[in-house]
Protein backbone atom coordinates (compact mmCIF):
# COMPACT_ATOMS: atom_id res chain seq x y z
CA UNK A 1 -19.18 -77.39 6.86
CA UNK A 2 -15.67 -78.15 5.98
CA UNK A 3 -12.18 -77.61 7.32
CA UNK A 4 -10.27 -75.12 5.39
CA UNK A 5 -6.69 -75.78 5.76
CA UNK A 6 -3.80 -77.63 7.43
CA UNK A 7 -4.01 -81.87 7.54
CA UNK A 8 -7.58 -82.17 6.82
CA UNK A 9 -8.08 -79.47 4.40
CA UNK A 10 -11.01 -79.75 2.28
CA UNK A 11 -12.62 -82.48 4.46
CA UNK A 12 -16.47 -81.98 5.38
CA UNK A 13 -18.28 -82.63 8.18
CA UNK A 14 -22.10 -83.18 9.02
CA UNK A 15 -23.31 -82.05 12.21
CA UNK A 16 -26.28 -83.29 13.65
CA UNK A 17 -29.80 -81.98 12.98
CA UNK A 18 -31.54 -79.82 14.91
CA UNK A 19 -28.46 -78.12 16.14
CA UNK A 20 -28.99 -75.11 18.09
CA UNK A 21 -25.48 -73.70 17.05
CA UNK A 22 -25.06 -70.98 14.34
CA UNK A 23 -21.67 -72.30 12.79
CA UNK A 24 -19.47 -69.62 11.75
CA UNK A 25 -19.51 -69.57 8.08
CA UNK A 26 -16.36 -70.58 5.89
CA UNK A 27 -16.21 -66.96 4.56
CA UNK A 28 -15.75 -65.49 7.90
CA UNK A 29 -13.72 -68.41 9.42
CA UNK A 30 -11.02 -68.49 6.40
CA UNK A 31 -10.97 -64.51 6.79
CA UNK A 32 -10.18 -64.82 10.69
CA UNK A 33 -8.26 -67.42 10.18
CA UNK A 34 -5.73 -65.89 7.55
CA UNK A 35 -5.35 -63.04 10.33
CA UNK A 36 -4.37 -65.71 13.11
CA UNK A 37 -1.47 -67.59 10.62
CA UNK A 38 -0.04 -64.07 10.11
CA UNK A 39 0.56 -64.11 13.53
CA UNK A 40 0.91 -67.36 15.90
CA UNK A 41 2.41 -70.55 15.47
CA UNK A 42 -0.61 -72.75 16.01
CA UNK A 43 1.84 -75.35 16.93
CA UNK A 44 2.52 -73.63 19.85
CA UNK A 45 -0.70 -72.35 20.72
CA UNK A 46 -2.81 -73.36 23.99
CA UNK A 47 -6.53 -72.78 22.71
CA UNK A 48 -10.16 -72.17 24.55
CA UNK A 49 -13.29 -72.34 22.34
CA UNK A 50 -16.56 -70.70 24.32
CA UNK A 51 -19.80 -71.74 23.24
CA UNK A 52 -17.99 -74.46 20.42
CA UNK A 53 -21.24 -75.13 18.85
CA UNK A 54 -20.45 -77.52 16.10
CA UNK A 55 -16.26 -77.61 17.00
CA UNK A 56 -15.86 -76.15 13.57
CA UNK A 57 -13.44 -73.81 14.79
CA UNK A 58 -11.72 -76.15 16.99
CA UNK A 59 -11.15 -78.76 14.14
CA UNK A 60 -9.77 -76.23 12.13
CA UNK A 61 -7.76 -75.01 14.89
CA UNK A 62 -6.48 -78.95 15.48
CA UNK A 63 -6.16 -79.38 11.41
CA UNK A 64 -3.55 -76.60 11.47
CA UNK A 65 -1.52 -78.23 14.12
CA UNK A 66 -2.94 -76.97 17.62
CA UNK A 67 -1.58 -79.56 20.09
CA UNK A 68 -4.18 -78.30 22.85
CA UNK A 69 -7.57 -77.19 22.43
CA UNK A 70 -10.49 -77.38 25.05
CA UNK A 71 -13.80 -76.68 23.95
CA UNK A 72 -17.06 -75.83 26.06
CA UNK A 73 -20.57 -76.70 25.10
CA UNK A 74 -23.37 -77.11 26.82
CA UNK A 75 -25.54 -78.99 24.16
CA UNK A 76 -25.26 -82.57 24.65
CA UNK A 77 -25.56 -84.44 21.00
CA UNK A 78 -23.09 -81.45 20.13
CA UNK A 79 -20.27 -82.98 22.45
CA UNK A 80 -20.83 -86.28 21.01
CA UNK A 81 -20.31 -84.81 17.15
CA UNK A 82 -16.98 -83.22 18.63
CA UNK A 83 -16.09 -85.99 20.35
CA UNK A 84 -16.58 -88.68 18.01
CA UNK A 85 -15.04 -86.08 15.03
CA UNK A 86 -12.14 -85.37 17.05
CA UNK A 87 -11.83 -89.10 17.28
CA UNK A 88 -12.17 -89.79 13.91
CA UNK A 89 -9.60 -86.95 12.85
CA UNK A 90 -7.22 -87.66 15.28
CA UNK A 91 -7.00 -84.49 16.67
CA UNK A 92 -6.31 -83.29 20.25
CA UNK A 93 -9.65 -82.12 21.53
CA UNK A 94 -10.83 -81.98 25.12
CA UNK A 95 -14.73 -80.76 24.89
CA UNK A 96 -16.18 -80.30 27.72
CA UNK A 97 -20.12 -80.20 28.64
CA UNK A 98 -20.70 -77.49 30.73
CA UNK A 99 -22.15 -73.68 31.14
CA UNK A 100 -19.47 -71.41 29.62
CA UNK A 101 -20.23 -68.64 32.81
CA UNK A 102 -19.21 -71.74 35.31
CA UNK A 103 -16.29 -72.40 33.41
CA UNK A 104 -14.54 -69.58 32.84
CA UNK A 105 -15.23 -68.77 37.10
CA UNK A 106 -13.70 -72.07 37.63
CA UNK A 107 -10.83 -73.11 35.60
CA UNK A 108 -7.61 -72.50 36.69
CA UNK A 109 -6.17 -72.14 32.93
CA UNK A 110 -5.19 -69.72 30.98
CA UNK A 111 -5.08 -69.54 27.09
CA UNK A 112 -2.98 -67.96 24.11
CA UNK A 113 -6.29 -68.08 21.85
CA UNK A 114 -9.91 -67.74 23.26
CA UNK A 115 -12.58 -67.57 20.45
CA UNK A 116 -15.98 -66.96 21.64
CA UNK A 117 -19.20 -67.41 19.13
CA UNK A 118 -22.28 -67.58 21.45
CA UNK A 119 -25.58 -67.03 20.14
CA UNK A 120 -25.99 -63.84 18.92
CA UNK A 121 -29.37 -63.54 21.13
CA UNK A 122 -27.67 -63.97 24.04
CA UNK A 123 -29.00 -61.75 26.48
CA UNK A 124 -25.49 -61.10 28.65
CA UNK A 125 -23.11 -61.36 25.07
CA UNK A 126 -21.60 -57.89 25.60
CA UNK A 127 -20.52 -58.74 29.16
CA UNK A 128 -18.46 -61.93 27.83
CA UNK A 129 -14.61 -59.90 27.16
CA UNK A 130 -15.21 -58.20 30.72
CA UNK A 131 -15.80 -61.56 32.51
CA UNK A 132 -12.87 -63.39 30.65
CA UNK A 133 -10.29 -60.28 31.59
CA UNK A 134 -11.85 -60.60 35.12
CA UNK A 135 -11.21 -64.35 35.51
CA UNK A 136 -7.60 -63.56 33.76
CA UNK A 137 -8.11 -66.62 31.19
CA UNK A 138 -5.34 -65.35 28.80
CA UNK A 139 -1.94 -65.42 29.00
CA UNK A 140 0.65 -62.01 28.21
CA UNK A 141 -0.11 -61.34 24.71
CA UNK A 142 -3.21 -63.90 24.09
CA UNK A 143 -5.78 -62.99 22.07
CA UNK A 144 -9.96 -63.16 22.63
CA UNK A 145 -11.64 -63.23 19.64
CA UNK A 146 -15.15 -62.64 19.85
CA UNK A 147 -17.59 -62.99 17.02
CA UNK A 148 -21.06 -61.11 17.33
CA UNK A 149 -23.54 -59.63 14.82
CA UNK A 150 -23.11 -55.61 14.30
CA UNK A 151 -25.60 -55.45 16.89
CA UNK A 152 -22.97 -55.23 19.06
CA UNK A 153 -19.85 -52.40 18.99
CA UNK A 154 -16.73 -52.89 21.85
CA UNK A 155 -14.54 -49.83 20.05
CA UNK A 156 -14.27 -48.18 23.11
CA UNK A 157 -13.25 -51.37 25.48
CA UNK A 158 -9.69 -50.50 26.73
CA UNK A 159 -8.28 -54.15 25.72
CA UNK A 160 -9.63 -54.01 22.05
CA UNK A 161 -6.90 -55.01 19.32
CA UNK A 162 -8.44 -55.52 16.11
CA UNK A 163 -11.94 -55.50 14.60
CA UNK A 164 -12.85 -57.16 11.45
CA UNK A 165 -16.32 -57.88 9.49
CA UNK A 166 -17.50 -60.34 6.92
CA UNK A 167 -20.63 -59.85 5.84
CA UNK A 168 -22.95 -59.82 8.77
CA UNK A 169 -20.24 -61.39 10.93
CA UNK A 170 -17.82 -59.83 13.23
CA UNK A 171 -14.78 -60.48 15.11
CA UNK A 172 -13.88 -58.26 17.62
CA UNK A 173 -10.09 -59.43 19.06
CA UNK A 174 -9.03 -58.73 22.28
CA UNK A 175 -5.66 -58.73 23.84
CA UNK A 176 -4.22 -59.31 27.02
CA UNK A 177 -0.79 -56.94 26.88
CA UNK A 178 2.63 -58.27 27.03
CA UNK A 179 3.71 -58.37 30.65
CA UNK A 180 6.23 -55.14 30.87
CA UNK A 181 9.69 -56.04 31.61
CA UNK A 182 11.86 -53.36 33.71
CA UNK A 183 15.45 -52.79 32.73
């Protein structure tokens, strides 16, 4: 895996066997990723990854000049890869071990960029963007990306923005409206 952009662009990074995470591959992240710098200033972005597997998307996030990121994982040699990466790259990473479920019921945050990519056999994976609108984790205008296999289709969810597909990989983005301002 490698980071695709920003300070540590072209740098590679080895994440440790037996991983149970399906890394989003560099097609599909540099395709989502050219949407998201057509539209935010990651330097100004607060930023949630669900389910961060190998913190690929996180370190590109922090490569591109996120300033806060928090990242949940449950898999415990995976936190230690992020952490000690993080470490290594310098870049401002919180990870945190934990069920995803537990976390987004309990954290009093909210987020301008939430990218979910949990395993695609999931068994509740179509109930994730109704949980993370119900625990109001995004802030006016934020964006929940969620990648999924075409097994899954949310065209008719009432908060869908965007959908886009690479290969057998697709993002499915979410948005929390603007709050309306009266005049």
């Amino acid at each position: 895996m490698r980071i695709i952009s920003g300070i540590h662009k072209g740098r590679k990074f080895h994440p440790p066997r037996k991983n149970p995470a399906r890394p989003t591959t560099d097609f599909a992240k540099e395709g989502l990723f050219n949407i998201l710098h057509n539209v935010w200033n990651f330097e100004q972005v607060k930023y949630l990854d669900l389910f961060g597997g190998t913190g690929s998307i996180s370190f590109e996030m922090g490569s591109r000049g996120c300033p806060d990121i928090t990242l949940v994982e449950l898999h415990g040699p995976n936190i230690q890869f992020i952490e000690q990466t993080a470490e290594q790259l310098d870049l401002p990473i919180q990870a945190i071990q934990m069920d995803v479920f537990a976390f987004m019921a309990a954290t009093p945050h909210k987020y301008d960029i939430i990218f979910a990519g949990p395993p695609y056999p999931l068994p509740n994976l179509g109930e994730i963007p109704n949980l993370l609108f119900e625990h109001e984790l995004l802030l006016p205008g934020g964006w929940f990306i969620l990648e999924h296999n075409p097994q899954y289709n949310f065209e008719d969810h009432p908060k869908l923005h965007m959908m886009r597909t690479y290969g057998t990989t697709h993002f499915s983005i979410f948005m929390e409206p603007e709050e309306e301002t009266t005049s």
